[in-house]
PDB file of N, CA and C in Angstrom:
ATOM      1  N   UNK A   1      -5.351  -0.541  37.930  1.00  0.00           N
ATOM      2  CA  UNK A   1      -5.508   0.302  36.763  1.00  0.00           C
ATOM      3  C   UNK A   1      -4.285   0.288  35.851  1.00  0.00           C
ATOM      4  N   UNK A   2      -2.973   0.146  36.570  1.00  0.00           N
ATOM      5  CA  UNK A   2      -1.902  -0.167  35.656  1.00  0.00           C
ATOM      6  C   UNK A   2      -2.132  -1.081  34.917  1.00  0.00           C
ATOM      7  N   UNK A   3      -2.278  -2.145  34.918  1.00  0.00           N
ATOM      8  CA  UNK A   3      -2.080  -3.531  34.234  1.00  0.00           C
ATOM      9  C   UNK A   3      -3.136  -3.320  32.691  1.00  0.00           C
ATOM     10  N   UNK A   4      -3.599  -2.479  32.250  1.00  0.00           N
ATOM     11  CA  UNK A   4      -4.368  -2.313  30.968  1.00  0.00           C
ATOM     12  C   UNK A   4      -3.228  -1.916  30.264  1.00  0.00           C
ATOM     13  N   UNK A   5      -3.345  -2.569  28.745  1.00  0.00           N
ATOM     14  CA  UNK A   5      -2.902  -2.932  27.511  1.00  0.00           C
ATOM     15  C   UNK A   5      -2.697  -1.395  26.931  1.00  0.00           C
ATOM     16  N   UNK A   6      -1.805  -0.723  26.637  1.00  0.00           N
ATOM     17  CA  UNK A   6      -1.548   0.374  26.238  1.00  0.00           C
ATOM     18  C   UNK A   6      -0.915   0.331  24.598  1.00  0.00           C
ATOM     19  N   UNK A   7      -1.948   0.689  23.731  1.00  0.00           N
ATOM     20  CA  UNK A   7      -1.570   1.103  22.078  1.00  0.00           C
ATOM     21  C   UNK A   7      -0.389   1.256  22.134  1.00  0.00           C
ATOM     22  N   UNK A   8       0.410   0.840  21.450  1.00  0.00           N
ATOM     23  CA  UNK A   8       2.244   1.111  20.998  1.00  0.00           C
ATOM     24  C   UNK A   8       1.825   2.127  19.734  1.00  0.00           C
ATOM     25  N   UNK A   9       2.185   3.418  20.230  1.00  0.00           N
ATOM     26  CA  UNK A   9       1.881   4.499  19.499  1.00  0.00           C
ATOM     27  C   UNK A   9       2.978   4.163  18.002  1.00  0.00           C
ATOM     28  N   UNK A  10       4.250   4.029  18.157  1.00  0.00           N
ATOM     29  CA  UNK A  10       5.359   3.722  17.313  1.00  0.00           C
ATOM     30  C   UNK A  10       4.601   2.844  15.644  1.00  0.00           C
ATOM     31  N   UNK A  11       4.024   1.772  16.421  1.00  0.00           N
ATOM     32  CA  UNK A  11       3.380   0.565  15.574  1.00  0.00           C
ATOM     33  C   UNK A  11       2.598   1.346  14.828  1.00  0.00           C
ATOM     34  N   UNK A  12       1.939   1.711  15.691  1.00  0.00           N
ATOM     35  CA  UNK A  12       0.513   2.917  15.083  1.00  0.00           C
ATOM     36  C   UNK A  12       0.968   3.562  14.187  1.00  0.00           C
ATOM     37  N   UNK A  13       2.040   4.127  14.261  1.00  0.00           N
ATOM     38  CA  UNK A  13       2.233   5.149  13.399  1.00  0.00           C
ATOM     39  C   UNK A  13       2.867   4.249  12.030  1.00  0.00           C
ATOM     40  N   UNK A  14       3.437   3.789  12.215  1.00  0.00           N
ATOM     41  CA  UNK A  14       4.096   2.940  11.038  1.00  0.00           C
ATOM     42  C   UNK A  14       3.090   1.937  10.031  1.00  0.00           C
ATOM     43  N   UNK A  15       1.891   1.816  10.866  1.00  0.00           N
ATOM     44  CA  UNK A  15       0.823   1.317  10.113  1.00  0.00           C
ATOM     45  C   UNK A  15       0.210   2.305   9.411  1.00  0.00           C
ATOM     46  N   UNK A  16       0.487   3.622  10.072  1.00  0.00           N
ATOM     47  CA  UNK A  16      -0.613   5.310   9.526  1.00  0.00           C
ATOM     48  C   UNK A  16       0.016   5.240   8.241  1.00  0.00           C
ATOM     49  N   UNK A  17       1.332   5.312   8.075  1.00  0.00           N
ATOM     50  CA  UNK A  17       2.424   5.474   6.901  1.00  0.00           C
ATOM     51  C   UNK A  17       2.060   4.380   5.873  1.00  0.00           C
ATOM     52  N   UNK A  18       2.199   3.103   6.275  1.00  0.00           N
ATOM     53  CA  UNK A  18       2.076   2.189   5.451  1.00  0.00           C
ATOM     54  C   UNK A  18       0.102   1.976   4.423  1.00  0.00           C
ATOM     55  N   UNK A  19      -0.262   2.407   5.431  1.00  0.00           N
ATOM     56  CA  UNK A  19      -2.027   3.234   4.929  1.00  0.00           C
ATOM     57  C   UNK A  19      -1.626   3.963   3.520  1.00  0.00           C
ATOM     58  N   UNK A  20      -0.896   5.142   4.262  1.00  0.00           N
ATOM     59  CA  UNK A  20      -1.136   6.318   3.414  1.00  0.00           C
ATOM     60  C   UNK A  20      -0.330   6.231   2.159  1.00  0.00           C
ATOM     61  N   UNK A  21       0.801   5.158   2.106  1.00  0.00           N
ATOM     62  CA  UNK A  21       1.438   4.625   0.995  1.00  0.00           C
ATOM     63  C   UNK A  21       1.238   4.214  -0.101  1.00  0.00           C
ATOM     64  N   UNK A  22      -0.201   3.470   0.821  1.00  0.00           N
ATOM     65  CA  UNK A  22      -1.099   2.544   0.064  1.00  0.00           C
ATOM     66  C   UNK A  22      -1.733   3.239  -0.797  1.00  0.00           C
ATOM     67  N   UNK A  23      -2.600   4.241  -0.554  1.00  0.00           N
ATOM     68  CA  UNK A  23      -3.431   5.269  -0.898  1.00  0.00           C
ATOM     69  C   UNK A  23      -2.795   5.890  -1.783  1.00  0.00           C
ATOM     70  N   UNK A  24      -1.824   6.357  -2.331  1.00  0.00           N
ATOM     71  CA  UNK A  24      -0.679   7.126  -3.011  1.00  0.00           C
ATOM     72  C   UNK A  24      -0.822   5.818  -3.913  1.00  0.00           C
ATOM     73  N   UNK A  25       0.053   4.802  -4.192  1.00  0.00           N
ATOM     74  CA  UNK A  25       0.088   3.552  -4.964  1.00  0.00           C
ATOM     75  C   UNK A  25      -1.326   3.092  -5.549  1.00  0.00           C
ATOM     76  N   UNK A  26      -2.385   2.860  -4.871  1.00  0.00           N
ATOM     77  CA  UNK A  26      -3.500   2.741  -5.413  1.00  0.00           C
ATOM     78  C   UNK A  26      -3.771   3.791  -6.480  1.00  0.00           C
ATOM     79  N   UNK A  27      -3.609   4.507  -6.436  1.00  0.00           N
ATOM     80  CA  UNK A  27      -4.364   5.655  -6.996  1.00  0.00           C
ATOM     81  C   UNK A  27      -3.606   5.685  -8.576  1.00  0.00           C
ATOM     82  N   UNK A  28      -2.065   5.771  -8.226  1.00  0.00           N
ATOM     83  CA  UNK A  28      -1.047   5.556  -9.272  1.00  0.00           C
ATOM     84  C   UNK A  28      -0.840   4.439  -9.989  1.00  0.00           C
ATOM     85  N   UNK A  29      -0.914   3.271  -9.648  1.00  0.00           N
ATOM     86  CA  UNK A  29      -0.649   2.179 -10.700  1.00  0.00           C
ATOM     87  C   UNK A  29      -2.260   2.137 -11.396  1.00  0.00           C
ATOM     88  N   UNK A  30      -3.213   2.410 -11.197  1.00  0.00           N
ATOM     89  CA  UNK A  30      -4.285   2.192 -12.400  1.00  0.00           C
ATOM     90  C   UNK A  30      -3.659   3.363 -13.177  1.00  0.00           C
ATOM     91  N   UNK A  31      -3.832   4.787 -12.963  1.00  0.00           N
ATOM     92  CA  UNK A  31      -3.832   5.639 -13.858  1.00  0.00           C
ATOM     93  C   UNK A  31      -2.436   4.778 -14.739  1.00  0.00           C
ATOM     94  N   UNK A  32      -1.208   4.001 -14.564  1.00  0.00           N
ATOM     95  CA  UNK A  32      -0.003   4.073 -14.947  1.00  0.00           C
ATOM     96  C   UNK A  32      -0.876   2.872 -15.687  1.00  0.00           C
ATOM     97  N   UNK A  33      -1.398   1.913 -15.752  1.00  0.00           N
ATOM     98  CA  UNK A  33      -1.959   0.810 -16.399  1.00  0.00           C
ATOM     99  C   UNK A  33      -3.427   1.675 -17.217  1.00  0.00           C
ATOM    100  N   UNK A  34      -3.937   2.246 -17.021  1.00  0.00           N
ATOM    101  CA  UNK A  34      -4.746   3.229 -18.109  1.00  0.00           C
ATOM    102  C   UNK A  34      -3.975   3.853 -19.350  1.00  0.00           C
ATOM    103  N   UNK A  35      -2.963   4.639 -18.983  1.00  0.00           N
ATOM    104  CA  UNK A  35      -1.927   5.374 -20.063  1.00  0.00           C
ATOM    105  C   UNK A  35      -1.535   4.433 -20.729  1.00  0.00           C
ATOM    106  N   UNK A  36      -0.997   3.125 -20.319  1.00  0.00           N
ATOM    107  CA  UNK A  36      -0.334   1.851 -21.001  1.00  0.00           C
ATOM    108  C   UNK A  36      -1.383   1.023 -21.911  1.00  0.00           C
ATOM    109  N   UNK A  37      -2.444   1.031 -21.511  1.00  0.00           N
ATOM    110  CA  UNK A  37      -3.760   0.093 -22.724  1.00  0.00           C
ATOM    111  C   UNK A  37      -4.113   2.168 -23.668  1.00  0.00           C
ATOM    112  N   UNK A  38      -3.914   2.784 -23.138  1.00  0.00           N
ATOM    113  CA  UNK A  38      -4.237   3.509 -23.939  1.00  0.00           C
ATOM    114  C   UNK A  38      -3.196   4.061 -25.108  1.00  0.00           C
ATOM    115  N   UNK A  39      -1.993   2.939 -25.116  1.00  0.00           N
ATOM    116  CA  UNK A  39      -0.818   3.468 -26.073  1.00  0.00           C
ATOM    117  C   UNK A  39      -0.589   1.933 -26.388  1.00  0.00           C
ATOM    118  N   UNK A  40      -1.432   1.182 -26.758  1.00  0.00           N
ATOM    119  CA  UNK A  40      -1.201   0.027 -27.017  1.00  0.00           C
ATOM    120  C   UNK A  40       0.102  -0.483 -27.908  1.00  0.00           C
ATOM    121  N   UNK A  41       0.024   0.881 -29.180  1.00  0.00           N
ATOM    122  CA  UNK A  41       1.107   0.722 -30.278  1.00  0.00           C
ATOM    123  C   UNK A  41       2.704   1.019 -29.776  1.00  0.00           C
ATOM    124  N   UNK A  42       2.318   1.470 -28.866  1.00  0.00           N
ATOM    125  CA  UNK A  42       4.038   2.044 -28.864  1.00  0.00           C
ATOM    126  C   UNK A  42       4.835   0.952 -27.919  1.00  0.00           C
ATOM    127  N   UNK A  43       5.891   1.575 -28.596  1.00  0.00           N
ATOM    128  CA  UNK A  43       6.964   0.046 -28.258  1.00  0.00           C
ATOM    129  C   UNK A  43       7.432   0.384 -26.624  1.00  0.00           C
ATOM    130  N   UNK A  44       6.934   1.244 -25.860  1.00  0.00           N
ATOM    131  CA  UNK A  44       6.885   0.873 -24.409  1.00  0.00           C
ATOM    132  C   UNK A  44       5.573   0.171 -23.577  1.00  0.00           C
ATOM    133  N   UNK A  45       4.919  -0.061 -24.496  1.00  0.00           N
ATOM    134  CA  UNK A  45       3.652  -0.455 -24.022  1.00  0.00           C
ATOM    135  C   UNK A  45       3.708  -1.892 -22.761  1.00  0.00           C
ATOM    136  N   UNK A  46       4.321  -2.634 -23.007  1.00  0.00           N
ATOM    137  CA  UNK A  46       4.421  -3.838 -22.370  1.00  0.00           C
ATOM    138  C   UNK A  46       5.633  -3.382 -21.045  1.00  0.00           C
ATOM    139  N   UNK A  47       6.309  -2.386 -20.999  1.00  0.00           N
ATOM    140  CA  UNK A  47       7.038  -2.311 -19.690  1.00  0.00           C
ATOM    141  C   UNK A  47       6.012  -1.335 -18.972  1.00  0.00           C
ATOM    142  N   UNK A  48       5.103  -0.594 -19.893  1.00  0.00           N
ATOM    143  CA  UNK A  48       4.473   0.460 -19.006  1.00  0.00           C
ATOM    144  C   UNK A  48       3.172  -0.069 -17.709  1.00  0.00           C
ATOM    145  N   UNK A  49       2.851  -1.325 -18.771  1.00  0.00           N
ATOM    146  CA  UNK A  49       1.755  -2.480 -18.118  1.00  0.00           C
ATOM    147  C   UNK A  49       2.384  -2.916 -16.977  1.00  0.00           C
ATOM    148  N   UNK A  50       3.492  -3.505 -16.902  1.00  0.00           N
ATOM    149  CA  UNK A  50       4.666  -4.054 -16.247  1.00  0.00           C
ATOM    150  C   UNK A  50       4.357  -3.484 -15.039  1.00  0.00           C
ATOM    151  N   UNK A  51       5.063  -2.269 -15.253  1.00  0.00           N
ATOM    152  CA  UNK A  51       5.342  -1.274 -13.944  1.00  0.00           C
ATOM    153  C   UNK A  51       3.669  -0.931 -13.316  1.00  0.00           C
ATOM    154  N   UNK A  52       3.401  -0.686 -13.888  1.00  0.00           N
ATOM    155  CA  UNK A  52       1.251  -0.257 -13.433  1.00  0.00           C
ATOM    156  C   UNK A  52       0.399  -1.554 -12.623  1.00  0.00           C
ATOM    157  N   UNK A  53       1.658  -2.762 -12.698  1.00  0.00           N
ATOM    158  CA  UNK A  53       0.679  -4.091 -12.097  1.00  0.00           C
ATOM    159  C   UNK A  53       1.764  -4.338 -11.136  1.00  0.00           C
ATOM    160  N   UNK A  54       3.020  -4.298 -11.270  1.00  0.00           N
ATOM    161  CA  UNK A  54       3.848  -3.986  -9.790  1.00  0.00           C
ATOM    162  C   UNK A  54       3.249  -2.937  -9.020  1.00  0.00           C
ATOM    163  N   UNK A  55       3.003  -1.848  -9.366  1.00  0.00           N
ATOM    164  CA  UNK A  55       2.655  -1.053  -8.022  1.00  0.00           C
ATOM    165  C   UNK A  55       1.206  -1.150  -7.830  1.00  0.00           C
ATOM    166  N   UNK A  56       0.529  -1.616  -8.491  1.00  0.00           N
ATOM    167  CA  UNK A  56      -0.912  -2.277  -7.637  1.00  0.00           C
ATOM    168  C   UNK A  56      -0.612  -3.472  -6.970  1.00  0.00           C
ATOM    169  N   UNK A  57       0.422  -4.439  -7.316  1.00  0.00           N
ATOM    170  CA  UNK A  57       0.632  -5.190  -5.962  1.00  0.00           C
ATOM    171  C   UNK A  57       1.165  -4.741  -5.036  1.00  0.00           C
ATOM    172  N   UNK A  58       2.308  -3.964  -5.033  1.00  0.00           N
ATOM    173  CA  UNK A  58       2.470  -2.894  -3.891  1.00  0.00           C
ATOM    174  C   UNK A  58       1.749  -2.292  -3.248  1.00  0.00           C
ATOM    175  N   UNK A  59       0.550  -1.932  -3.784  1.00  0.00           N
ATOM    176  CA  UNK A  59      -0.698  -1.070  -3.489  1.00  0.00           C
ATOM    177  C   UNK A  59      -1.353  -1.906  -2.416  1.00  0.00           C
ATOM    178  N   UNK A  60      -1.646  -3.127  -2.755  1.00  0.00           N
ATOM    179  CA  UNK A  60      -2.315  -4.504  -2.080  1.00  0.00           C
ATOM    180  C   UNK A  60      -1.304  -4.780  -0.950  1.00  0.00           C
ATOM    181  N   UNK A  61      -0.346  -5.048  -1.052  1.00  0.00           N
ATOM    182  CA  UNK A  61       0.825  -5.910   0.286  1.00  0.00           C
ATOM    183  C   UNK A  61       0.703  -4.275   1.407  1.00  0.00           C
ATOM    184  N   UNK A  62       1.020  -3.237   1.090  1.00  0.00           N
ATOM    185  CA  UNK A  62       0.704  -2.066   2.051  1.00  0.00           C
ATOM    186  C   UNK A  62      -0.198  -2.742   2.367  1.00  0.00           C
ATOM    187  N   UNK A  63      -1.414  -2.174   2.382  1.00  0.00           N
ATOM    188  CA  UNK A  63      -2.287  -2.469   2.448  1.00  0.00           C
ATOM    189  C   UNK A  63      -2.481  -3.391   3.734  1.00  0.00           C
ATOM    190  N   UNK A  64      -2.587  -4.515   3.124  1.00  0.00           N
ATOM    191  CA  UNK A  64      -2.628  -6.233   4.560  1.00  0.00           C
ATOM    192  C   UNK A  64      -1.250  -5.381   5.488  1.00  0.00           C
ATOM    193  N   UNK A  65      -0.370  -5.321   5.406  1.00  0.00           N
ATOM    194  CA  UNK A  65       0.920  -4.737   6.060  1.00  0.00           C
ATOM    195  C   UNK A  65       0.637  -3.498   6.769  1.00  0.00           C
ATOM    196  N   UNK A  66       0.063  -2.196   6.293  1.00  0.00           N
ATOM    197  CA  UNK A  66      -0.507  -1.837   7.660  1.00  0.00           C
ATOM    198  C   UNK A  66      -1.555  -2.101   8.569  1.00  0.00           C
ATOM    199  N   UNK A  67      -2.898  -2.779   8.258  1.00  0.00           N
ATOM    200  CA  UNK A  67      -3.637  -3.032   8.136  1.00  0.00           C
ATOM    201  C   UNK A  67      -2.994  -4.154   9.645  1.00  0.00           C
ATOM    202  N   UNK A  68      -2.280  -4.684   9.336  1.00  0.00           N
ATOM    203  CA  UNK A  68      -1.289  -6.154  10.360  1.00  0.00           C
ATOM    204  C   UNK A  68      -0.549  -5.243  11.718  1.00  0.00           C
ATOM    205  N   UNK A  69       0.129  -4.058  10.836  1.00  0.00           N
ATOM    206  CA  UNK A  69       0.877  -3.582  12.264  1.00  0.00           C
ATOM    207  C   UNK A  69      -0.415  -2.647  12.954  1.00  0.00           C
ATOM    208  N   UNK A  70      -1.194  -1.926  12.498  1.00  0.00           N
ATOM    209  CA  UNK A  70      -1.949  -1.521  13.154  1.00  0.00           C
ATOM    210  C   UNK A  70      -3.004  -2.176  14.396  1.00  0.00           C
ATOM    211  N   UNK A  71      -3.260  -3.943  13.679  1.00  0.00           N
ATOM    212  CA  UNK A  71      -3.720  -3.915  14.363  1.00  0.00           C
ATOM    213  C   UNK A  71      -2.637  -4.840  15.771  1.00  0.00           C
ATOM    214  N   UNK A  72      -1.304  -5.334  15.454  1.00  0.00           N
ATOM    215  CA  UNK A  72      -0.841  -5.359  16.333  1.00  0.00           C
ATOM    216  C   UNK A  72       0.138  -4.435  17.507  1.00  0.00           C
ATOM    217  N   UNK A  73      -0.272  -3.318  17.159  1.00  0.00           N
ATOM    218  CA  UNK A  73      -0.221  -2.329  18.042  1.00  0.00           C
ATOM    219  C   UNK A  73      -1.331  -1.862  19.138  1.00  0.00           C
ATOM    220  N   UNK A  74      -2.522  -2.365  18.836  1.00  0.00           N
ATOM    221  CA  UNK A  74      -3.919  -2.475  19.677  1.00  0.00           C
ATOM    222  C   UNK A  74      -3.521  -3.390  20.148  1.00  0.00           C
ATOM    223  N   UNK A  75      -3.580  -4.970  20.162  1.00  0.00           N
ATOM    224  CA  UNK A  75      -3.843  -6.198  20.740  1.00  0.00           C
ATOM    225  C   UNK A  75      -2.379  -6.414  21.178  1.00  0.00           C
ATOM    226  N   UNK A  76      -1.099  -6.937  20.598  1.00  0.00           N
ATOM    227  CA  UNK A  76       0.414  -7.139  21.243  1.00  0.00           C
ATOM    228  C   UNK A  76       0.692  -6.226  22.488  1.00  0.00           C
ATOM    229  N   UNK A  77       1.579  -7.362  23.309  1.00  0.00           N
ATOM    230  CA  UNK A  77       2.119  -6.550  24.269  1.00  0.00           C
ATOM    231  C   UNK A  77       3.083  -5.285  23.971  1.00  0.00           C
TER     232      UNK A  77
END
């Protein structure tokens, strides 16, 4: 009965975080890329786009990245 594969709670958790990061970032870089096409004229318009498509790739790499430690906290020794 010893010898079964025991969840690395640690991993787990660092994948929970990297989830919930995600979720936070998702949510924020559209609204930050909405405000930015919706101020087309103003002369921050092109850094505001900028920043609103960095953190949807941020949004995305979380994402695969917890998505990776989670599940090598099930399956890894």
């Amino acid at each position: 009965m010893d010898n079964y594969k025991r969840t690395n709670k640690t991993v787990l958790a660092r994948g929970v975080k990297h989830l919930a990061a995600a979720v936070a970032t998702a949510t924020l870089g559209p609204v930050v890329v909405y405000n930015a096409f919706m101020n087309k004229d103003h002369d921050w318009f092109l850094f505001v786009l900028i920043i609103g498509v960095i953190i949807m790739l941020c949004s995305i790499f979380l994402i695969f990245r917890g998505i990776k430690l989670m599940l090598d906290s099930f399956f890894k020794n």
